[in-house]
N, C-alpha and C. Protein backbone atom coordinates (compact mmCIF):
# COMPACT_ATOMS: atom_id res chain seq x y z
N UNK A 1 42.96 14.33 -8.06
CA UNK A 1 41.61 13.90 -8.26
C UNK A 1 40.63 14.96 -7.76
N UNK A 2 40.79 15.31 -6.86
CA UNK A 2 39.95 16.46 -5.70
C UNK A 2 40.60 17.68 -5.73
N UNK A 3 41.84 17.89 -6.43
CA UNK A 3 42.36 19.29 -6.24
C UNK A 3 41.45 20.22 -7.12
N UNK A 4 40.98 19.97 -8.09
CA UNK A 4 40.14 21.16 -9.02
C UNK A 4 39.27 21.93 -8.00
N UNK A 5 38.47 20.51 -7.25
CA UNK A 5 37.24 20.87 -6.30
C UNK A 5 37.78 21.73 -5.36
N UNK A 6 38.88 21.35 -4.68
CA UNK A 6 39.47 22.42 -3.82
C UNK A 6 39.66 23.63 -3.64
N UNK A 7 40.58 23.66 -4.81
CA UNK A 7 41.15 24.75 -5.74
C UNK A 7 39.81 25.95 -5.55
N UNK A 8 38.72 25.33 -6.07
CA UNK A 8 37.57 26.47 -6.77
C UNK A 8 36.85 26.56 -4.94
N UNK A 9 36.59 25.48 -4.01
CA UNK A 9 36.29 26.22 -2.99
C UNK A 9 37.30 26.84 -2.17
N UNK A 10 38.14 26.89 -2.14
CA UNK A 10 39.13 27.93 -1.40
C UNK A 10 39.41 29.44 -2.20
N UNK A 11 38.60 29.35 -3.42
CA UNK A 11 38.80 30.72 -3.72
C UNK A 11 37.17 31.02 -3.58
N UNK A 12 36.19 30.42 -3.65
CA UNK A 12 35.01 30.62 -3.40
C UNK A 12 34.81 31.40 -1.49
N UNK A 13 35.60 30.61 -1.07
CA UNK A 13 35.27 30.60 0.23
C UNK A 13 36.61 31.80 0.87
N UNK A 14 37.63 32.32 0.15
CA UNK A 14 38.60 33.14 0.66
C UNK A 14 39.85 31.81 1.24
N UNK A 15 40.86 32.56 1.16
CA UNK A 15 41.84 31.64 2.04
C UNK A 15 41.69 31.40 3.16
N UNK A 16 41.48 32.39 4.31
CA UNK A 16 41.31 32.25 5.46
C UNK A 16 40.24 31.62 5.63
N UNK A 17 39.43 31.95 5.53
CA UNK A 17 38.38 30.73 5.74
C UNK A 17 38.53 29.57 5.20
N UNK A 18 38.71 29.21 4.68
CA UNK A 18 39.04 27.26 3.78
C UNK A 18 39.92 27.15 5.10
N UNK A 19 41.33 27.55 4.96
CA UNK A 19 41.82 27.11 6.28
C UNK A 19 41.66 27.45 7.74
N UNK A 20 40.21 27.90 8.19
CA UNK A 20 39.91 27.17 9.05
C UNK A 20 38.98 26.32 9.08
N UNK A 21 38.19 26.13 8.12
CA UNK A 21 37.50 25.09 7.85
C UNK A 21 38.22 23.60 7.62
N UNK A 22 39.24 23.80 6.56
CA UNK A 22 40.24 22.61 6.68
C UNK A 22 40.55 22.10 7.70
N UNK A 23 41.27 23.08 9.04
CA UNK A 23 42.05 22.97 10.18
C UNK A 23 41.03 21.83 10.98
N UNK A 24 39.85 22.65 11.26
CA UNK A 24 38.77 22.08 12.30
C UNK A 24 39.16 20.70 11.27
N UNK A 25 38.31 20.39 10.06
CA UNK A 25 38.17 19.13 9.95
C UNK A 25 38.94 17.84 9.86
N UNK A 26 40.79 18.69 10.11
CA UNK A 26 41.90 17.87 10.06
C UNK A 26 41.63 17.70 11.29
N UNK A 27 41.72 18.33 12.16
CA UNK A 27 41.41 18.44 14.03
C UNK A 27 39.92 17.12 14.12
N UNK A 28 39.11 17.11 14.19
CA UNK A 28 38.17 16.59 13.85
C UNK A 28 38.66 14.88 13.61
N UNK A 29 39.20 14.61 12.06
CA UNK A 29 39.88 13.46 11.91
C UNK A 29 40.69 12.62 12.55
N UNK A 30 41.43 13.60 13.50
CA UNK A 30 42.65 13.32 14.17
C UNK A 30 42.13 12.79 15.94
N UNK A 31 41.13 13.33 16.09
CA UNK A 31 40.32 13.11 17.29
C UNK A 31 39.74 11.68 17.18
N UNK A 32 38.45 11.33 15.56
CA UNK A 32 38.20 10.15 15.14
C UNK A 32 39.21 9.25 15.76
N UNK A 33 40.74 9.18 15.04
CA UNK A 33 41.76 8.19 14.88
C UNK A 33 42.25 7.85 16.35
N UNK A 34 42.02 9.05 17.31
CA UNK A 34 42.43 9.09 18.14
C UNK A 34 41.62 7.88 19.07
N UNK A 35 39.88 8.41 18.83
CA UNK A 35 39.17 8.16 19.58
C UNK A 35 39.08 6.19 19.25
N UNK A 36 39.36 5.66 18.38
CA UNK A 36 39.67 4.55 17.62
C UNK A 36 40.58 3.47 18.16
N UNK A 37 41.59 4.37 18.17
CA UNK A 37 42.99 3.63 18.70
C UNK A 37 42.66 3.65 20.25
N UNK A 38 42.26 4.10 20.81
CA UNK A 38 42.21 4.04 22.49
C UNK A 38 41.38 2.93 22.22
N UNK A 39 40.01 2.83 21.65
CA UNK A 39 38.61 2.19 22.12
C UNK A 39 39.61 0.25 21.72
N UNK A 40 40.03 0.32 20.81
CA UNK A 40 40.89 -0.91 20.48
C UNK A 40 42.12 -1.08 20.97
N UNK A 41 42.53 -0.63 21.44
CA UNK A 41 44.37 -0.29 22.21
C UNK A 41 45.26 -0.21 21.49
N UNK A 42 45.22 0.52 20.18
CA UNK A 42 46.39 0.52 19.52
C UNK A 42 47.37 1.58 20.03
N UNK A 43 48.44 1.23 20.15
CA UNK A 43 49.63 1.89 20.63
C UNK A 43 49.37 3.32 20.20
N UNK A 44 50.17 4.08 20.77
CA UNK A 44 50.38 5.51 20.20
C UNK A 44 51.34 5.91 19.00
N UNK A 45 52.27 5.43 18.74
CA UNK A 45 53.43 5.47 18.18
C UNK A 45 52.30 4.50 16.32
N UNK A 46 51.45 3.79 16.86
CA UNK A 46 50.65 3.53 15.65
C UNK A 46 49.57 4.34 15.15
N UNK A 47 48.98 4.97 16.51
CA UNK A 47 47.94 6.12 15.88
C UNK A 47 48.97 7.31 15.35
N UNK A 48 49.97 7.39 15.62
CA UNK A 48 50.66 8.71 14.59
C UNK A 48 50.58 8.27 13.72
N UNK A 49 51.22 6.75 12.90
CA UNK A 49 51.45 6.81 11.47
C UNK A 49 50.47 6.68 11.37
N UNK A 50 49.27 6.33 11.40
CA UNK A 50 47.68 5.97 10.91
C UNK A 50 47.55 7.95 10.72
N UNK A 51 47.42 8.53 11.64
CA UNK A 51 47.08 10.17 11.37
C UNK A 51 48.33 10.23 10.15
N UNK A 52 49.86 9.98 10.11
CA UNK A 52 50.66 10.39 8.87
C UNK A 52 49.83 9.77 7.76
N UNK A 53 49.52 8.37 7.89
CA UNK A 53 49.14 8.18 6.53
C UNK A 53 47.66 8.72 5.72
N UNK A 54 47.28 9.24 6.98
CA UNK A 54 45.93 9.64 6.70
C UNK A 54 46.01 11.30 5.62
N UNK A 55 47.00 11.69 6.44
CA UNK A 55 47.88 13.39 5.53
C UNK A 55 48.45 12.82 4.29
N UNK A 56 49.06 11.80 4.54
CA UNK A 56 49.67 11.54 2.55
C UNK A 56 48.71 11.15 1.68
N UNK A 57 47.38 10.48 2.21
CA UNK A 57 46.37 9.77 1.30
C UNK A 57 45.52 11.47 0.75
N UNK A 58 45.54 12.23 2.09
CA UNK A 58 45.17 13.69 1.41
C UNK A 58 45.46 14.08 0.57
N UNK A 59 46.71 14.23 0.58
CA UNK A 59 48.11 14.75 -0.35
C UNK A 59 47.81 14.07 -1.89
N UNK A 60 48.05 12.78 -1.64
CA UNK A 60 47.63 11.85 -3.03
C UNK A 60 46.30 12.37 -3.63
N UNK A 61 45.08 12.45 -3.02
CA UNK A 61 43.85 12.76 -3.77
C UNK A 61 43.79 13.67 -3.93
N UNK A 62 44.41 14.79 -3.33
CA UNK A 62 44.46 16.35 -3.78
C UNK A 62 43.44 17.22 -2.98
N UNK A 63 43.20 16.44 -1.91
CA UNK A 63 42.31 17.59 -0.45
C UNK A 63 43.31 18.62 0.12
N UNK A 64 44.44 18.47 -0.10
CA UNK A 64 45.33 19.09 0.44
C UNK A 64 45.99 19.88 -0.76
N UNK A 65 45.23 20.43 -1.80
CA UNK A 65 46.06 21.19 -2.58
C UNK A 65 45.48 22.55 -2.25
């Protein structure tokens, strides 16, 4: 769905740069989920799969191509 968009800013933007722009905003996300699961007490072993499923829903829409 999102891979075209990708696709054209990671060559707009160079490789290296997209991935660190990517990185921070995976870093970023992962902090959110983090910051989430503490404020509600969800276990740890549940904020991983919540961050896994959060990488496959990437994967599926194509942010991650």
């Amino acid at each position: 769905m999102f891979a075209p968009i990708v696709v054209l800013v990671r060559k707009a933007l160079g490789k290296a740069k997209f991935n660190k722009i990517r990185g921070k905003a995976i870093a970023s996300h992962g902090k959110v989920i983090t910051k989430f699961c503490n404020w509600t007490g969800i276990e740890r072993t549940v904020r991983q799969n919540m961050i896994r499923a959060a990488r496959d829903n990437g994967k599926k829409l194509g942010l991650l191509a």
